[in-house]
Protein backbone atom coordinates (compact mmCIF):
# COMPACT_ATOMS: atom_id res chain seq x y z
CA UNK A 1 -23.14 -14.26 -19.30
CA UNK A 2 -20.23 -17.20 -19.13
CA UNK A 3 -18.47 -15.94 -22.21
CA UNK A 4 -18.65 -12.11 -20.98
CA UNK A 5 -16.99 -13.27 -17.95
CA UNK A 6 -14.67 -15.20 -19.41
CA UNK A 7 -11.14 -13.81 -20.60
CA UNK A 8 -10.86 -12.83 -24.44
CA UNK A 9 -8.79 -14.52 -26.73
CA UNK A 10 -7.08 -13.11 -29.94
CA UNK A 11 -10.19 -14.99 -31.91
CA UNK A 12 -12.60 -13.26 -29.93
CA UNK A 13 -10.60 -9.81 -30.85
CA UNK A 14 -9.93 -10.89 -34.25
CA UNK A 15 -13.80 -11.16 -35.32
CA UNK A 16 -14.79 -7.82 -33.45
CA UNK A 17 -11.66 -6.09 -35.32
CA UNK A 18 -13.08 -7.80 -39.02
CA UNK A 19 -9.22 -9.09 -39.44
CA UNK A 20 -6.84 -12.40 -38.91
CA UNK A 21 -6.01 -13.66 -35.37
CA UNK A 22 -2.77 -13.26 -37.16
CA UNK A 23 -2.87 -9.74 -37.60
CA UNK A 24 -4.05 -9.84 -33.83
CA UNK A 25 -0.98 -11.48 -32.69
CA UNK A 26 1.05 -9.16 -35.03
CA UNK A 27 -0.39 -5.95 -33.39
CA UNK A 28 -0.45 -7.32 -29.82
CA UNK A 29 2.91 -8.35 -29.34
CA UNK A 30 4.26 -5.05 -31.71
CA UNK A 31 5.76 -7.07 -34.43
CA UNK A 32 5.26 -5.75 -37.96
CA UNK A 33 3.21 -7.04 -40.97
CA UNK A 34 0.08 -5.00 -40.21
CA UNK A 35 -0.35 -1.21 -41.25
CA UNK A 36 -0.17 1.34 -38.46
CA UNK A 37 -4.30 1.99 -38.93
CA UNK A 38 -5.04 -2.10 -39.05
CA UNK A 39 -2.66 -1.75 -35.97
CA UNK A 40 -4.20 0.56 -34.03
CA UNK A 41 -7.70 -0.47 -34.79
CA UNK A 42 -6.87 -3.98 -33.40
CA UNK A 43 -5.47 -2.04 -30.04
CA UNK A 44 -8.64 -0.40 -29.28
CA UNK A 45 -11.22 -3.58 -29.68
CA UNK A 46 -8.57 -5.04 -27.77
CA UNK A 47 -8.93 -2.43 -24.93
CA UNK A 48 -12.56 -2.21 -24.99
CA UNK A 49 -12.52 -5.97 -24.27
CA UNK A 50 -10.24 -5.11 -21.42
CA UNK A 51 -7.51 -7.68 -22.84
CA UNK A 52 -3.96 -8.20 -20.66
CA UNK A 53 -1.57 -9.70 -22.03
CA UNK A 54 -0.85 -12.65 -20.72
CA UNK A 55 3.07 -13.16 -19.26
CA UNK A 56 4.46 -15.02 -22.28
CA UNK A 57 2.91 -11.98 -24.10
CA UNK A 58 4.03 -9.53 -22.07
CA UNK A 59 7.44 -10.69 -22.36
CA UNK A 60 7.42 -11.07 -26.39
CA UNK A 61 5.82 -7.52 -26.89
CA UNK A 62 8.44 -5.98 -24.31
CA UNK A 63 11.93 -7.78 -25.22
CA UNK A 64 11.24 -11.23 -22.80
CA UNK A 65 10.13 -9.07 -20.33
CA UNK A 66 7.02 -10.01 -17.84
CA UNK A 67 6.83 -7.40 -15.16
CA UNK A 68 6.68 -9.50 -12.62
CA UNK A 69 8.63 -10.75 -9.86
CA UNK A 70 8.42 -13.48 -7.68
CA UNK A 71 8.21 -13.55 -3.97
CA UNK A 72 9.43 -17.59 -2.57
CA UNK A 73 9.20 -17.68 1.19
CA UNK A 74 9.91 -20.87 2.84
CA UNK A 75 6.71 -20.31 5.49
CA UNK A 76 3.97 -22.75 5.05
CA UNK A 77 0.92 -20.95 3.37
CA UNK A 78 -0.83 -21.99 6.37
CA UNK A 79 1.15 -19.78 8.83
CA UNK A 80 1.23 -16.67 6.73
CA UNK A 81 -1.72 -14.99 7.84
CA UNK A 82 -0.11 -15.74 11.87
CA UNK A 83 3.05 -13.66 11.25
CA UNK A 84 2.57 -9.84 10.61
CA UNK A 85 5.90 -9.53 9.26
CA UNK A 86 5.32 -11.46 6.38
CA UNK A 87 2.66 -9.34 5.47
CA UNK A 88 4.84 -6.43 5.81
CA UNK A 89 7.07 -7.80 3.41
CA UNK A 90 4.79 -7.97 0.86
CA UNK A 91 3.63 -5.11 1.40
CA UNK A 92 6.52 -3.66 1.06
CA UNK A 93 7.65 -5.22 -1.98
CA UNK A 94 4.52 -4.22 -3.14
CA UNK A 95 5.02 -0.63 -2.64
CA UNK A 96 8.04 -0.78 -4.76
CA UNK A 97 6.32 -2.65 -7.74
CA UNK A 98 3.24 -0.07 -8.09
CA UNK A 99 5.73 2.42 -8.90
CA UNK A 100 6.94 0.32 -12.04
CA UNK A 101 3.34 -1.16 -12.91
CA UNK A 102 5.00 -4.63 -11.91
CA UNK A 103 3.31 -7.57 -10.44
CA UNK A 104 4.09 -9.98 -8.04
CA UNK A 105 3.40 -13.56 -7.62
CA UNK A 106 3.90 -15.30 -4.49
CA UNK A 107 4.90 -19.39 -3.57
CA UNK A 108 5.95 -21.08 -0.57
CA UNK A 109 8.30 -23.71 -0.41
CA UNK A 110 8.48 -24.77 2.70
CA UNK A 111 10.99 -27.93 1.91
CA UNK A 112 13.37 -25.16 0.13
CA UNK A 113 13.79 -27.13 -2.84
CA UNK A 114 13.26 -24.17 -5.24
CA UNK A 115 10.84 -25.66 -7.70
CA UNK A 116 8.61 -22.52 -7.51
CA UNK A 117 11.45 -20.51 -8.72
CA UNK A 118 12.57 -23.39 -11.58
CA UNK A 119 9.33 -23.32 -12.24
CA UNK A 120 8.76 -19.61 -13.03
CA UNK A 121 11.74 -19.38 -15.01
CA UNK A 122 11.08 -22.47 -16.88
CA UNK A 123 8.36 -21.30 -17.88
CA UNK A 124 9.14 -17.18 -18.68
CA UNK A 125 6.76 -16.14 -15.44
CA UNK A 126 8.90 -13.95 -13.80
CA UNK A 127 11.95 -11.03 -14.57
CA UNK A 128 13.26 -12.03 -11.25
CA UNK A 129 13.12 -13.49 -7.82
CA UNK A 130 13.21 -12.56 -4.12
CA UNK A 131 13.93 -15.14 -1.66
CA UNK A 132 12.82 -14.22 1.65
CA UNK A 133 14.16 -17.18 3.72
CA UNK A 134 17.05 -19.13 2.16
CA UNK A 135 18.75 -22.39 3.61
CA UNK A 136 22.44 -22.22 4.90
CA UNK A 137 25.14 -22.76 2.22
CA UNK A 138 25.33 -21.91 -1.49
CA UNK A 139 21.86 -20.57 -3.12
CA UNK A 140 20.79 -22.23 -6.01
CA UNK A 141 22.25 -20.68 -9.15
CA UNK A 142 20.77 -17.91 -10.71
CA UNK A 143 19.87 -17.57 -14.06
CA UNK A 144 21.79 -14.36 -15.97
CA UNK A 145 18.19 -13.78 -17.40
CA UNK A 146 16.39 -14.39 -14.29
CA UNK A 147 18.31 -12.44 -11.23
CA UNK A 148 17.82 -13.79 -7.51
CA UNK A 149 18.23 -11.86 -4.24
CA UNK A 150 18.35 -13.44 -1.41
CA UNK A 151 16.64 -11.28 1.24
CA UNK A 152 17.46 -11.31 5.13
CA UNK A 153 20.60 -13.57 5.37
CA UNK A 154 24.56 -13.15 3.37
CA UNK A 155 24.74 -15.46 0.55
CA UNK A 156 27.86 -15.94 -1.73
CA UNK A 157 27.85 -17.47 -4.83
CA UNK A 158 25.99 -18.77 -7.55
CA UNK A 159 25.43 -15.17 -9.38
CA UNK A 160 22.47 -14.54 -6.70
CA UNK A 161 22.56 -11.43 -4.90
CA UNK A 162 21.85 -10.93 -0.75
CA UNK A 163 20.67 -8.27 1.06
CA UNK A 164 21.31 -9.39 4.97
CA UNK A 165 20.12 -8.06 8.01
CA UNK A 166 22.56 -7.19 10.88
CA UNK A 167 20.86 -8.47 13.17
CA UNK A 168 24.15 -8.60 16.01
CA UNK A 169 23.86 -5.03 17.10
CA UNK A 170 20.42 -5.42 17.76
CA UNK A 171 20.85 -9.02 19.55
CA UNK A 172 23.98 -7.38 21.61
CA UNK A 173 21.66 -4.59 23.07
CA UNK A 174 18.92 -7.24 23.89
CA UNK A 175 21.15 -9.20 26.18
CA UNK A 176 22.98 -6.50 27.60
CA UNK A 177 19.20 -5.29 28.71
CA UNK A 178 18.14 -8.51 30.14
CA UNK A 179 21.46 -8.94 32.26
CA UNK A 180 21.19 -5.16 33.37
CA UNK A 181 18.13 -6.20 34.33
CA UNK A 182 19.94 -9.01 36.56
CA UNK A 183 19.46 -11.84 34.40
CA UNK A 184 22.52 -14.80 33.98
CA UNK A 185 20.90 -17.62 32.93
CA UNK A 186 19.08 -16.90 29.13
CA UNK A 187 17.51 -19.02 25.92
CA UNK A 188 17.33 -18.42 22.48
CA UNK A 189 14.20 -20.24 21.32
CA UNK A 190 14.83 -19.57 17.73
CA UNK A 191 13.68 -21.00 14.32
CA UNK A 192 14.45 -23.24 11.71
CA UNK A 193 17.98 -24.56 12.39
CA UNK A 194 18.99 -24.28 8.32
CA UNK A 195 17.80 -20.93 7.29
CA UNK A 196 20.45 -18.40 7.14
CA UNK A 197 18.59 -15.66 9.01
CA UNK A 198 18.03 -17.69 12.01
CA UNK A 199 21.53 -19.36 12.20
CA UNK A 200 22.72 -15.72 12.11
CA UNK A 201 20.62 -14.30 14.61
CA UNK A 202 21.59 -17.49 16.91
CA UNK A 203 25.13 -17.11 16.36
CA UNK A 204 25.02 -13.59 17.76
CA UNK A 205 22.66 -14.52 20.56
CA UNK A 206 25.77 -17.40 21.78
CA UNK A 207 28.67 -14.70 20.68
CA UNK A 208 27.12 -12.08 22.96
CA UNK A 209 26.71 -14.51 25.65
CA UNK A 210 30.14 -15.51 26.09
CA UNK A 211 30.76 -12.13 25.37
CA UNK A 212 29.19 -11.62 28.48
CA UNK A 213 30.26 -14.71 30.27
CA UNK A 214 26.96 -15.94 31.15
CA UNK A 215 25.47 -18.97 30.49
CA UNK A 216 22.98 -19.46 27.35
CA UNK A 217 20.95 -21.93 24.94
CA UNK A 218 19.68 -22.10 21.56
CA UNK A 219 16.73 -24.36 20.57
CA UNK A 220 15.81 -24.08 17.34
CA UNK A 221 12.03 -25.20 16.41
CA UNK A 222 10.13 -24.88 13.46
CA UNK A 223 9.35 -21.18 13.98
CA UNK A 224 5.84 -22.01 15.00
CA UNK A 225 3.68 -21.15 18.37
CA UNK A 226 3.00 -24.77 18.77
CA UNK A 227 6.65 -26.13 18.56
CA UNK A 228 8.06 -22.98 20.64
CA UNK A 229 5.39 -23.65 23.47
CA UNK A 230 7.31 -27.02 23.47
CA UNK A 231 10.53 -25.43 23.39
CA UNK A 232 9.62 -23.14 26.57
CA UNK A 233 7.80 -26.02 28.64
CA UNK A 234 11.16 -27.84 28.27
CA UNK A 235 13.43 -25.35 29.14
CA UNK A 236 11.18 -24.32 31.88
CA UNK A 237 11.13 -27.89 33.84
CA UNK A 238 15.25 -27.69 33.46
CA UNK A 239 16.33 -27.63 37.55
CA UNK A 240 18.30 -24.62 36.46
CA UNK A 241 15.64 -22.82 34.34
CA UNK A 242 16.36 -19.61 32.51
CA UNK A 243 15.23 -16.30 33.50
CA UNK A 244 15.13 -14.90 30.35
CA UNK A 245 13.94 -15.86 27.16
CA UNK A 246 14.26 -14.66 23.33
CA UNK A 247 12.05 -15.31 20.85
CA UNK A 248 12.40 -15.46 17.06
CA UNK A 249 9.24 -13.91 16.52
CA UNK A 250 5.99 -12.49 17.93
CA UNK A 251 3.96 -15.98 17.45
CA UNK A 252 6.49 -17.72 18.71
CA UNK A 253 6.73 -15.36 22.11
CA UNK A 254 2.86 -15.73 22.63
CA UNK A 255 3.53 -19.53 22.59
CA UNK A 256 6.41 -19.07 25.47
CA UNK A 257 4.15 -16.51 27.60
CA UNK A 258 0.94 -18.63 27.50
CA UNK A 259 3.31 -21.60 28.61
CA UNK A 260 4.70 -19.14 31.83
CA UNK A 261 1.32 -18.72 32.91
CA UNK A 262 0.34 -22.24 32.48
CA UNK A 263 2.99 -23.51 34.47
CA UNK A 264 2.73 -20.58 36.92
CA UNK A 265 6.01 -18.86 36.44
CA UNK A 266 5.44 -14.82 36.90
CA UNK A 267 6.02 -12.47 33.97
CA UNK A 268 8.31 -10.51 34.38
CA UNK A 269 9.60 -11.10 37.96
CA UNK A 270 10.52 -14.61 37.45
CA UNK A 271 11.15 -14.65 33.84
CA UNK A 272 11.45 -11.65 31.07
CA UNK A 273 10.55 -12.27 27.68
CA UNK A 274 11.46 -10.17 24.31
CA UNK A 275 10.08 -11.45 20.66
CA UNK A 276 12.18 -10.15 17.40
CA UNK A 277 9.30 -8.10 15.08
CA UNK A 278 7.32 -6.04 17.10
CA UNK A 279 3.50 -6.67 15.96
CA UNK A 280 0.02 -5.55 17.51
CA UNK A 281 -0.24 -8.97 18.81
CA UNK A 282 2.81 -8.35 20.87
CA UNK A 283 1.03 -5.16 22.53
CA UNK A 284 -2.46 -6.36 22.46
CA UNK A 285 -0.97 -9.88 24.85
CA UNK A 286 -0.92 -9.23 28.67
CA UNK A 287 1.57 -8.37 29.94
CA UNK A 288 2.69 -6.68 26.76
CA UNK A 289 5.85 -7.94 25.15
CA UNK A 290 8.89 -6.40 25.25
CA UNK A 291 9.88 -6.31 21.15
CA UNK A 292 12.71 -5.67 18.80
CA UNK A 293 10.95 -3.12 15.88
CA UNK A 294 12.05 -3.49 12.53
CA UNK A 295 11.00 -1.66 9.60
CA UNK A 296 10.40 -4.90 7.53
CA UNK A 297 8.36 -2.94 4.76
CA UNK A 298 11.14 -0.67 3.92
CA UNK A 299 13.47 -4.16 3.84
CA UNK A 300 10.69 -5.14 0.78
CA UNK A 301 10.73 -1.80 -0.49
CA UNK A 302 14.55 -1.82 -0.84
CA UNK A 303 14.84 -5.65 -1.86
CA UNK A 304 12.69 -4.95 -4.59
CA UNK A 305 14.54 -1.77 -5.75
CA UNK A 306 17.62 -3.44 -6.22
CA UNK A 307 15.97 -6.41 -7.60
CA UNK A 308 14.56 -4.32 -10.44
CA UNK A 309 18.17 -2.63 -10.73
CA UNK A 310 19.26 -6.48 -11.87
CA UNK A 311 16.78 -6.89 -13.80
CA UNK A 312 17.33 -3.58 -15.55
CA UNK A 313 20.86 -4.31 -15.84
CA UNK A 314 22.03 -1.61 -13.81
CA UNK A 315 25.05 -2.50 -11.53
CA UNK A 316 23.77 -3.31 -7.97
CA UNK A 317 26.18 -2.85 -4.71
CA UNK A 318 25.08 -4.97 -1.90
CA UNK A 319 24.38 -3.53 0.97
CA UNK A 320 23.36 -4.53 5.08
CA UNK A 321 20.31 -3.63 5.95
CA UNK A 322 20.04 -1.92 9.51
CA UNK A 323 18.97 -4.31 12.37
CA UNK A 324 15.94 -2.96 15.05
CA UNK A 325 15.56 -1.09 17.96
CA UNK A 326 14.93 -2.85 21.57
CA UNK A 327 11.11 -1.83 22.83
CA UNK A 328 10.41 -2.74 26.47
CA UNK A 329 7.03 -3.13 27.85
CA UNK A 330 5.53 -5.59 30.85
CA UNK A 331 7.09 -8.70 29.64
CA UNK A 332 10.85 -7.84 31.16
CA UNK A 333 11.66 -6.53 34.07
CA UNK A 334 14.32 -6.68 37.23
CA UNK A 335 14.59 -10.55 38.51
CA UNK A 336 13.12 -10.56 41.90
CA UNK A 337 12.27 -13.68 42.74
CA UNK A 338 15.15 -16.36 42.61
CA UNK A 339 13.50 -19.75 41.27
C-alpha cells in the first residue's frame, strides 16, 4: 500500500513502459531521441500512474517555465486565518490562476527579508512573484526571469512592478463623516510603521486632518488585536481622549471596541469607530462596525493578471487600483456626550 501511495518516479515508469529511465526523461520533458510511438507509449503509463511533473520538470518540458507563482505576505502564518482579507486575496489570485492551469505557492515573511522569494528563484520554483505587503523604500531587485509586483503600496525601482491602492479618497470621506458627525479630536491606530500600505494610508489620515484643521494621531502597532487593544487603552486614558477612532483593519477594530466597553466608554455616543476591510466579523460584533468595503479579490484577480502579462512578456502599464466605499452601521454616530 506505501509504494501505491507514494509518488512515481521515472524508474517506476520506465519498467511499466519496458524502456530506459532515459527514454523516460526524453519523452517527459519533450526532448528528442525517442520515436514518436516509444514517445507516446511512455506518456500514457505515465498518465495512468497519475505522474506531475515536478517544477524543475515543468519548467524544462515548457521553456523554464513552472506555472506557478508565488504569493509572499509579510503576516505571520499564525494570524492568517484572523484576517478575512487575506483570504480574499488568495482567493482572488486564485481565481486568476485556474484560468491558466497555474499554481500558487504561498510564504510569509514576516521580518521582510525576502528569502522566500530568493529562495524560489534560486531554486526555479516560481515564473513570478506577488508581494502583498512590502517595506518602505526600494523593493528588492527583480530578476528579468523572475518578475515581482508589488501589490497594495507604489514602489519604484529595482525592475519590480506595483499595483497601489488609493487609499486617500477613501480615508478623506471617512474623516469628513466622523467630523460631520461632530467629531474634532480623532486616531489612526494603524499598522506596521514600515510597510508601504500602511505609511500611505497614515499619511492621508494626517493630510486630511490638517486638511480639516482638527487635531489627530497615528499609532502604528503591529497590525494585531492584541497590540491595537493596547493602542486604544492608551489613547483612551489620554485627559483629552479622542472621539473617534480608525482602524487598519477589522481585527484590529474588535480589539479597540472590546477595550470601549471594558473601560466603559459608550459606542457610538462617546466614541465612533470605523475598521478599513469590511468582514462578517465586523457585522456579526455588537454594535456593528462601521467599515470601509473593498473588493480585495478583484485586487488578486487583477495583480495576478498583470503578473502573468510579465511573465508572458507582454508590456504591462501600471495602474491604481480604486480605494473603498465608507459603510456605516452602530459603531459611529453623532457625539453626544462630551467626555
Amino acid at each position: 500500500m506505501g509504494s501505491m501511495m507514494r509518488r512515481p518516479t521515472i524508474m517506476d515508469i520506465a519498467r511499466a513502459a519496458g524502456v530506459s529511465k532515459g527514454a523516460v526523461s526524453y519523452a517527459l520533458n519533450g526532448r528528442p531521441g525517442v520515436s514518436a510511438q516509444t514517445r507516446e507509449r511512455i506518456l500514457a503509463t505515465a498518465r495512468d500512474f497519475g505522474w506531475s511533473p515536478s517544477g524543475p520538470a515543468r519548467a524544462l518540458s515548457s521553456g523554464g517555465r513552472t506555472a506557478t507563482i508565488g504569493l509572499v505576505t509579510r503576516r505571520a502564518g499564525r494570524l492568517w486565518g484572523s484576517h478575512s482579507s487575506f483570504a480574499l486575496l488568495v482567493e482572488g489570485v486564485q481565481h486568476t490562476l485556474a484560468s491558466t492551469g497555474m499554481d500558487m505557492i504561498v510564504h510569509s515573511d514576516p521580518d521582510g527579508e525576502g528569502s522566500p522569494r530568493r529562495r524560489w528563484e534560486t531554486r526555479g520554483r516560481v515564473d513570478g512573484v506577488i508581494l502583498a505587503e512590502e517595506r518602505m523604500g526600494r523593493p528588492p531587485a527583480s530578476s528579468p526571469a523572475v518578475p515581482a509586483l508589488v501589490l497594495g503600496a507604489a514602489m519604484d525601482g529595482n525592475g519590480t512592478l506595483s499595483l497601489p491602492v488609493d487609499d486617500h479618497p477613501t480615508m478623506n470621506e471617512v474623516m469628513h463623516y466622523l467630523v460631520a458627525l461632530g467629531h474634532t479630536s480623532l486616531a489612526h491606530v494603524a499598522g506596521p510603521a514600515d510597510l508601504a500600505h500602511a505609511h500611505a494610508r497614515a499619511k492621508a489620515f494626517e493630510q486630511t486632518a490638517r486638511d480639516l484643521g482638527h487635531r489627530a494621531v497615528v499609532v502604528h502597532t503591529d497590525g494585531s488585536g492584541e497590540h491595537s487593544a493596547r493602542a486604544t487603552r492608551r489613547l483612551l486614558a489620554l485627559p483629552e481622549s479622542p472621539t473617534a477612532l480608525v482602524y487598519d483593519n477589522d481585527v484590529m477594530a474588535v480589539g479597540g471596541l472590546a477595550v470601549a466597553e471594558e473601560m466603559g466608554v459608550a459606542v457610538p455616543s462617546e466614541l465612533s469607530i470605523v475598521a478599513w476591510d469590511d468582514s462578517l466579523l465586523c457585522r456579526l460584533v455588537r454594535p456593528a462596525l462601521t467599515a470601509v468595503r473593498r473588493d480585495i479579490v478583484g485586487y488578486g484577480r487583477r495583480a495576478a493578471a498583470l503578473l502573468i502579462g510579465a511573465v508572458e512578456g507582454a508590456p504591462v502599464a501600471e495602474e491604481m487600483l480604486p480605494g473603498g466605499e465608507l459603510v456605516p452601521r452602530e459603531s459611529s454616530g453623532p457625539l453626544r456626550l462630551p467626555r
